[in-house]
Structure formats: C-alpha cells, structure tokens
N, C-alpha and C. Protein backbone atom coordinates (compact mmCIF):
# COMPACT_ATOMS: atom_id res chain seq x y z
N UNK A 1 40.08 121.67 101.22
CA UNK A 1 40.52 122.24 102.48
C UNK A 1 40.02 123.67 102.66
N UNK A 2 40.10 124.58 101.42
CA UNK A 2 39.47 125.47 101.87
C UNK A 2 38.36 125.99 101.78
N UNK A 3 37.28 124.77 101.50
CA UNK A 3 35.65 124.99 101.56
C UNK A 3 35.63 124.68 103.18
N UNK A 4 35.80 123.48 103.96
CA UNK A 4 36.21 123.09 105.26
C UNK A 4 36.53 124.61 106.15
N UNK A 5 37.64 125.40 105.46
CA UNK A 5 38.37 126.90 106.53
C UNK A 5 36.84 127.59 106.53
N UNK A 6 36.79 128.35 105.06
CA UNK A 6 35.36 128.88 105.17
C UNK A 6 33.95 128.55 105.81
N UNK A 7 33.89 127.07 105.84
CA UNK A 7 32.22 126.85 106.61
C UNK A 7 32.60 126.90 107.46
N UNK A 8 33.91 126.40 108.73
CA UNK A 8 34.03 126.48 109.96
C UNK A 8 34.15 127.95 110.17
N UNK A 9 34.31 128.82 109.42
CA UNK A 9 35.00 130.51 109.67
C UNK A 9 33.02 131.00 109.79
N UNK A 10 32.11 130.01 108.79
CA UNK A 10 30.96 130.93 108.52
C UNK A 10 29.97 130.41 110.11
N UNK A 11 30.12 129.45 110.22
CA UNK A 11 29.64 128.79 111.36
C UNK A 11 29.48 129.30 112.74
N UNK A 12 31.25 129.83 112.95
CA UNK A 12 31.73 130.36 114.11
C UNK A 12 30.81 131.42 113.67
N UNK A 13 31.01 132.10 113.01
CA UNK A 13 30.43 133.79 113.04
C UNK A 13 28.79 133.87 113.55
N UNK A 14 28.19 132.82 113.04
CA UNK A 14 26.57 132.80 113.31
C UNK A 14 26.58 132.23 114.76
N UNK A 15 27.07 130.94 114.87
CA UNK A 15 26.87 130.73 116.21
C UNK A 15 27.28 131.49 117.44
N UNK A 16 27.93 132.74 117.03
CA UNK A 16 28.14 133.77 117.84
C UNK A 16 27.62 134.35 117.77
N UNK A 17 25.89 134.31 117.11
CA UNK A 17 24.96 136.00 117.06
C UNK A 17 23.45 135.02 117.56
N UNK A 18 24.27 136.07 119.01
CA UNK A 18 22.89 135.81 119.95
C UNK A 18 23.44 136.52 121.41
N UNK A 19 22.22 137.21 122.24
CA UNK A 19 22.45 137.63 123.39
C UNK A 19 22.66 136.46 124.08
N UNK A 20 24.08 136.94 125.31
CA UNK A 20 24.45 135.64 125.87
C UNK A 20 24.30 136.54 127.17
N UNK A 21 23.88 136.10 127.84
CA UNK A 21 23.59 136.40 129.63
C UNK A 21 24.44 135.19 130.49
N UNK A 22 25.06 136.31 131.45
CA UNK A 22 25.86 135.33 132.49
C UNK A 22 24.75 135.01 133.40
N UNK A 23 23.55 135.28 133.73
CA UNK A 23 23.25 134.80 135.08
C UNK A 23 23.07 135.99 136.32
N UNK A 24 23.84 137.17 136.11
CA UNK A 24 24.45 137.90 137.24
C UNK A 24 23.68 138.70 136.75
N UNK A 25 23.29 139.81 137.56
CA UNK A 25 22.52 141.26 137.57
C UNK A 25 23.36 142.46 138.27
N UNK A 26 23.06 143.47 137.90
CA UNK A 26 24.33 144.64 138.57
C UNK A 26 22.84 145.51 138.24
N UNK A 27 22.54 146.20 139.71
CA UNK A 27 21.20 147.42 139.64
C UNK A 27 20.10 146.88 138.89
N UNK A 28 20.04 145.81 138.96
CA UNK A 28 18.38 145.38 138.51
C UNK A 28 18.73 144.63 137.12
N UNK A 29 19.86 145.41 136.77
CA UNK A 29 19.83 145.02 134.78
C UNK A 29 21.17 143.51 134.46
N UNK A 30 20.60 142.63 133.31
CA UNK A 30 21.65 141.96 133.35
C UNK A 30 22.50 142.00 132.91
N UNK A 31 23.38 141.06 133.17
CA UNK A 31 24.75 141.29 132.50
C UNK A 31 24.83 140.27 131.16
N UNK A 32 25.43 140.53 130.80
CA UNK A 32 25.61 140.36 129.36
C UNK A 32 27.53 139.62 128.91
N UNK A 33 27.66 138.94 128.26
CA UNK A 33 28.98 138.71 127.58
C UNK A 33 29.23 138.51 126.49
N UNK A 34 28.16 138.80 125.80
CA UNK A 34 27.82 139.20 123.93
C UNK A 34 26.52 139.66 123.93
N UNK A 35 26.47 140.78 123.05
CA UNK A 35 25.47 141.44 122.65
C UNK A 35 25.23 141.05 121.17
N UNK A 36 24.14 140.90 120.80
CA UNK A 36 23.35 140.69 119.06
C UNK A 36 22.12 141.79 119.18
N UNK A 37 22.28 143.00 118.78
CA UNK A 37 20.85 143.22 118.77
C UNK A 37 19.76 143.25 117.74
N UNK A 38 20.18 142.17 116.87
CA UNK A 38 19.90 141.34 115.92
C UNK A 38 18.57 140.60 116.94
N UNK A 39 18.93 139.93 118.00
CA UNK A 39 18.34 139.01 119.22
C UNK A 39 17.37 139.74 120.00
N UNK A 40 17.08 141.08 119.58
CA UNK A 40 16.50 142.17 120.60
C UNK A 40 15.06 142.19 119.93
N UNK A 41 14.05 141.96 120.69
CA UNK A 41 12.92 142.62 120.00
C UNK A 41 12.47 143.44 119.51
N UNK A 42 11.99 143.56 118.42
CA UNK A 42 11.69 145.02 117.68
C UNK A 42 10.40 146.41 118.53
N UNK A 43 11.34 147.18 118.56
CA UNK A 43 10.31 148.26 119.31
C UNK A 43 10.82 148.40 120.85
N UNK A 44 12.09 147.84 121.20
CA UNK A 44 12.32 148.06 122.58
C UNK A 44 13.47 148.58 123.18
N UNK A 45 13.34 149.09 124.24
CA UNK A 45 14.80 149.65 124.94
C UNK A 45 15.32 148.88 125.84
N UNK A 46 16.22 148.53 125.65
CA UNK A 46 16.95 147.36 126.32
C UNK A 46 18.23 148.18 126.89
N UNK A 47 18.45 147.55 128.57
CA UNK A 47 19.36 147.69 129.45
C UNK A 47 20.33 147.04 129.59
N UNK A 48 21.55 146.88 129.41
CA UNK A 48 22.45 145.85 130.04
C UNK A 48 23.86 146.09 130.31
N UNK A 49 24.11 145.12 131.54
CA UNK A 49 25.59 145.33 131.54
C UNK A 49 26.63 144.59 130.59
N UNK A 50 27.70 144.73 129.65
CA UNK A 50 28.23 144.30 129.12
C UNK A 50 29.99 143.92 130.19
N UNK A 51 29.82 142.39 129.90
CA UNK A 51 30.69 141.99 130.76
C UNK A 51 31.88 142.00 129.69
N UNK A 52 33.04 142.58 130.75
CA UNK A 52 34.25 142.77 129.60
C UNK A 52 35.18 141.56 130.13
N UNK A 53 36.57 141.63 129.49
CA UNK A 53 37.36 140.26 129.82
C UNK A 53 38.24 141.10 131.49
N UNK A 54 38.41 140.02 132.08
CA UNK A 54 38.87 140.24 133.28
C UNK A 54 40.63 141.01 133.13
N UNK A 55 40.83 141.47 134.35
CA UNK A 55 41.97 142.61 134.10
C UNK A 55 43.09 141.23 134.92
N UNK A 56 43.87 141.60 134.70
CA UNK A 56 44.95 140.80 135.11
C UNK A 56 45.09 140.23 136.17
N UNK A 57 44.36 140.54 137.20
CA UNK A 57 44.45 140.24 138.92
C UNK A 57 42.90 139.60 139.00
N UNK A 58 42.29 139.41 137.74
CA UNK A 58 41.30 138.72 137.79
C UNK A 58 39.68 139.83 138.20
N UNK A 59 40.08 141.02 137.91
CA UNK A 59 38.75 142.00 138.64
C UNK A 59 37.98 141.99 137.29
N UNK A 60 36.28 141.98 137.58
CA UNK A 60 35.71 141.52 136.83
C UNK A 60 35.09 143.37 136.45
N UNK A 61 35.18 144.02 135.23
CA UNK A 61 34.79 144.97 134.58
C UNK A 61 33.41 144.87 133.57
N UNK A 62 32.78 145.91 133.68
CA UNK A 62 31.43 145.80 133.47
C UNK A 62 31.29 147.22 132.87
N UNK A 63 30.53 147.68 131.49
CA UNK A 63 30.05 148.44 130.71
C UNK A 63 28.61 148.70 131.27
N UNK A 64 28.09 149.40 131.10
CA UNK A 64 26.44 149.81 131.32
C UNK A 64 25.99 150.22 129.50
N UNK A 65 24.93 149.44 129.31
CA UNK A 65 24.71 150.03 127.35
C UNK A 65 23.62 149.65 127.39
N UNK A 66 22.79 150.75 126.67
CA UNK A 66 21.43 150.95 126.46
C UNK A 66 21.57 150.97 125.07
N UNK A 67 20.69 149.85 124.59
CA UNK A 67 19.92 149.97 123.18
C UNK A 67 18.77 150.22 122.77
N UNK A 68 18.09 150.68 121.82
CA UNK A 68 16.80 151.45 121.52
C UNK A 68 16.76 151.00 120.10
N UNK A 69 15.86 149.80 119.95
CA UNK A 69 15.70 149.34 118.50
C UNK A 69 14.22 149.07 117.85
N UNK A 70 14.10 149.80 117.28
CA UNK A 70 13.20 150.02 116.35
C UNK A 70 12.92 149.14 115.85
N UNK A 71 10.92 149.32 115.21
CA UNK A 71 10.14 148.42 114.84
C UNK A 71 10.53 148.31 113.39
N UNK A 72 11.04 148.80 112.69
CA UNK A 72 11.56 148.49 111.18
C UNK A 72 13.02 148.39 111.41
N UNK A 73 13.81 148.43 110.61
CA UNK A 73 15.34 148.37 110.18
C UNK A 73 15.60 149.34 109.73
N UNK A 74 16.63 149.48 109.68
CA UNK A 74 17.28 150.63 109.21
C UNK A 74 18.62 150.81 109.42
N UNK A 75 19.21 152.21 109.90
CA UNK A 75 21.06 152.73 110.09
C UNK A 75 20.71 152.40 111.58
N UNK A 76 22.05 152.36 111.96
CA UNK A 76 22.73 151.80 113.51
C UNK A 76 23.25 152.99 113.25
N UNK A 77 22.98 152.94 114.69
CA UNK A 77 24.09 154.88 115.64
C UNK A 77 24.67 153.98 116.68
N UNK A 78 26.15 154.59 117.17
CA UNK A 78 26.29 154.51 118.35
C UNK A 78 27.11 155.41 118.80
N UNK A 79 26.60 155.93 120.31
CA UNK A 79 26.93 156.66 120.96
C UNK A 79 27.70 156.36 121.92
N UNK A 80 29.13 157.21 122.71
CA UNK A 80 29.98 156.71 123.28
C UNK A 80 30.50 157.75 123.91
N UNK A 81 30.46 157.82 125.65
CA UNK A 81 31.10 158.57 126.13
C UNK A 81 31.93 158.21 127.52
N UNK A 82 32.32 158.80 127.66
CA UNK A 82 33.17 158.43 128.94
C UNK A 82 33.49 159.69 129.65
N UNK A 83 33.96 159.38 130.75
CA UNK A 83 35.14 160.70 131.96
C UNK A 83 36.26 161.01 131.82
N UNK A 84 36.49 161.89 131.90
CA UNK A 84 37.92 162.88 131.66
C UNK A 84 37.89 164.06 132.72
N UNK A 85 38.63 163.67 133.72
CA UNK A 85 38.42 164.55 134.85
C UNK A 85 37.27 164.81 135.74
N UNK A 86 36.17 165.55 135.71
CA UNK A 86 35.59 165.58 136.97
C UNK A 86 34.12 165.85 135.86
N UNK A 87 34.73 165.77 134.04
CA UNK A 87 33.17 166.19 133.31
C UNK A 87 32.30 165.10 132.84
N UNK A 88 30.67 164.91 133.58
CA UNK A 88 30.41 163.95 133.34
C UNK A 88 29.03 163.86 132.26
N UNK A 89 29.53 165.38 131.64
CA UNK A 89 28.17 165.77 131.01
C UNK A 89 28.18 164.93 129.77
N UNK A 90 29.25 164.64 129.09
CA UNK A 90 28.59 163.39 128.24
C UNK A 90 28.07 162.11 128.27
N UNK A 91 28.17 161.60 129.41
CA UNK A 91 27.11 160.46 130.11
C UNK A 91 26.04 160.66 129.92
N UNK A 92 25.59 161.90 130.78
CA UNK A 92 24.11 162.38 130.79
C UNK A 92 23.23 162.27 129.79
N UNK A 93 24.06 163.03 128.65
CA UNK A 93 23.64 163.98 127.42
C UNK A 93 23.13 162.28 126.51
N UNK A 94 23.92 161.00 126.69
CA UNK A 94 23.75 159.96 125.94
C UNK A 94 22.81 159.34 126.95
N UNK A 95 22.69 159.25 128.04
CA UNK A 95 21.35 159.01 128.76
C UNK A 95 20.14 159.62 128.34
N UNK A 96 19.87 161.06 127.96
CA UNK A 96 18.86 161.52 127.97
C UNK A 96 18.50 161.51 126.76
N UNK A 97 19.50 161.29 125.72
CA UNK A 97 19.29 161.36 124.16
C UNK A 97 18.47 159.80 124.29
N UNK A 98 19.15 158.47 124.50
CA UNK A 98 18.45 156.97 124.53
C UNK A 98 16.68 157.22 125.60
N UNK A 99 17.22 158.01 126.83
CA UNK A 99 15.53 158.11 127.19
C UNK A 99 14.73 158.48 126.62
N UNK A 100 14.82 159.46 125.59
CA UNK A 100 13.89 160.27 124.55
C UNK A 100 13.09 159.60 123.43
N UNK A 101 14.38 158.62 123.05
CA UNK A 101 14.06 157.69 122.25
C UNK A 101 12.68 156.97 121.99
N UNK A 102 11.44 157.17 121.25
CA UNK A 102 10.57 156.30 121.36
C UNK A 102 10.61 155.24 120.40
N UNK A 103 11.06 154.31 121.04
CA UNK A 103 11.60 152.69 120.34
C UNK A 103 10.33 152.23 118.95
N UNK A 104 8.98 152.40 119.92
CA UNK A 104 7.82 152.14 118.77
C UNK A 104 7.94 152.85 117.04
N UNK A 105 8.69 154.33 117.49
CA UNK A 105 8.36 155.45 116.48
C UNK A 105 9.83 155.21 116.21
N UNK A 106 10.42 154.17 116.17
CA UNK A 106 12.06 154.51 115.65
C UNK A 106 12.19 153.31 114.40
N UNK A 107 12.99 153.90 113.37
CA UNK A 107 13.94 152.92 112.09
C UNK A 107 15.09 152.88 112.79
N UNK A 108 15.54 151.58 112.68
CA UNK A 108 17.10 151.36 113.18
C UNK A 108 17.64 150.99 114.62
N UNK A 109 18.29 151.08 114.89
CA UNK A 109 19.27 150.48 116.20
C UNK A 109 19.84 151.77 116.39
C-alpha cells in the first residue's frame, strides 16, 4: 500500500511539470495556469500572465511574470514586488532589472 501512496504522490508531481496555457491572452502575452520553467527554452525571456484561482464572486485574477532563463543551469532568483500606496518604484526597478537581463549570457532562472 505504501509503494501504490508514493508512485501515485511521484506521478502527480511530474505530471504537473509543464507550462499549461489557458488559451486566453491579456496585452499580447499568454496566460498561463502553471508555470515549469523547467518547459522554457534555454536562452529566453519569457512573458506571461499567471492565472490565479478565482475570488469568491467568481472574478478572474491575473499576475504579470517575466522569466529570463539561461543557456546553462544554475541558482533561481526571484524577484517580487508589489503597491503600497501610490509607490510604484518597485515594479519598475524589477522590470528594468529582467529587461537588462541578457538571457544568452545568463546561468540560471
């Protein structure tokens, strides 16, 4: 019984690593409802909206996330900002840090 828990536990986990796209686009880029960037090609900057679970009245919420993954492997960063009142300079600052990014010349995610 519990070789059975474990392969169904190892199963689920893989068959969940892969970019899953709804279909839908928001500003050109798609949307997304799992991210792997395991699934991402090496050397590229990738756009997407990350679709979150619906809010109680059913309104559908959406992330914007840029990844920048490099032609070798390596350490994962992630960067995370949000609004707090009227300051929106940490948006920017993680926009312009991922634009800078040259995906070709990068180790890592």
């Amino acid at each position: 019984m519990k070789i059975n828990f474990i392969a169904s536990v190892l199963f689920a986990a893989f068959a969940r690593s892969a970019m899953v796209y709804t279909g839908d686009t928001i500003d050109g880029y798609q949307v997304a409802s799992q991210i792997d960037v395991d699934a991402l090609p090496p050397g590229s900057n990738t756009r997407v909206w990350l679709q979150m679970p619906r809010s109680s009245i059913g309104q559908s919420w959406h992330v914007p996330v840029m990844i920048a993954k490099g032609k070798e492997g390596g350490k994962r960063l992630l960067m995370n900002s949000g609004i707090h009142g009227d300051g929106l300079n940490g948006i920017r600052v993680v926009q312009r840090v991922i634009n800078d990014i040259d995906a070709s010349k990068l180790k890592g995610v």
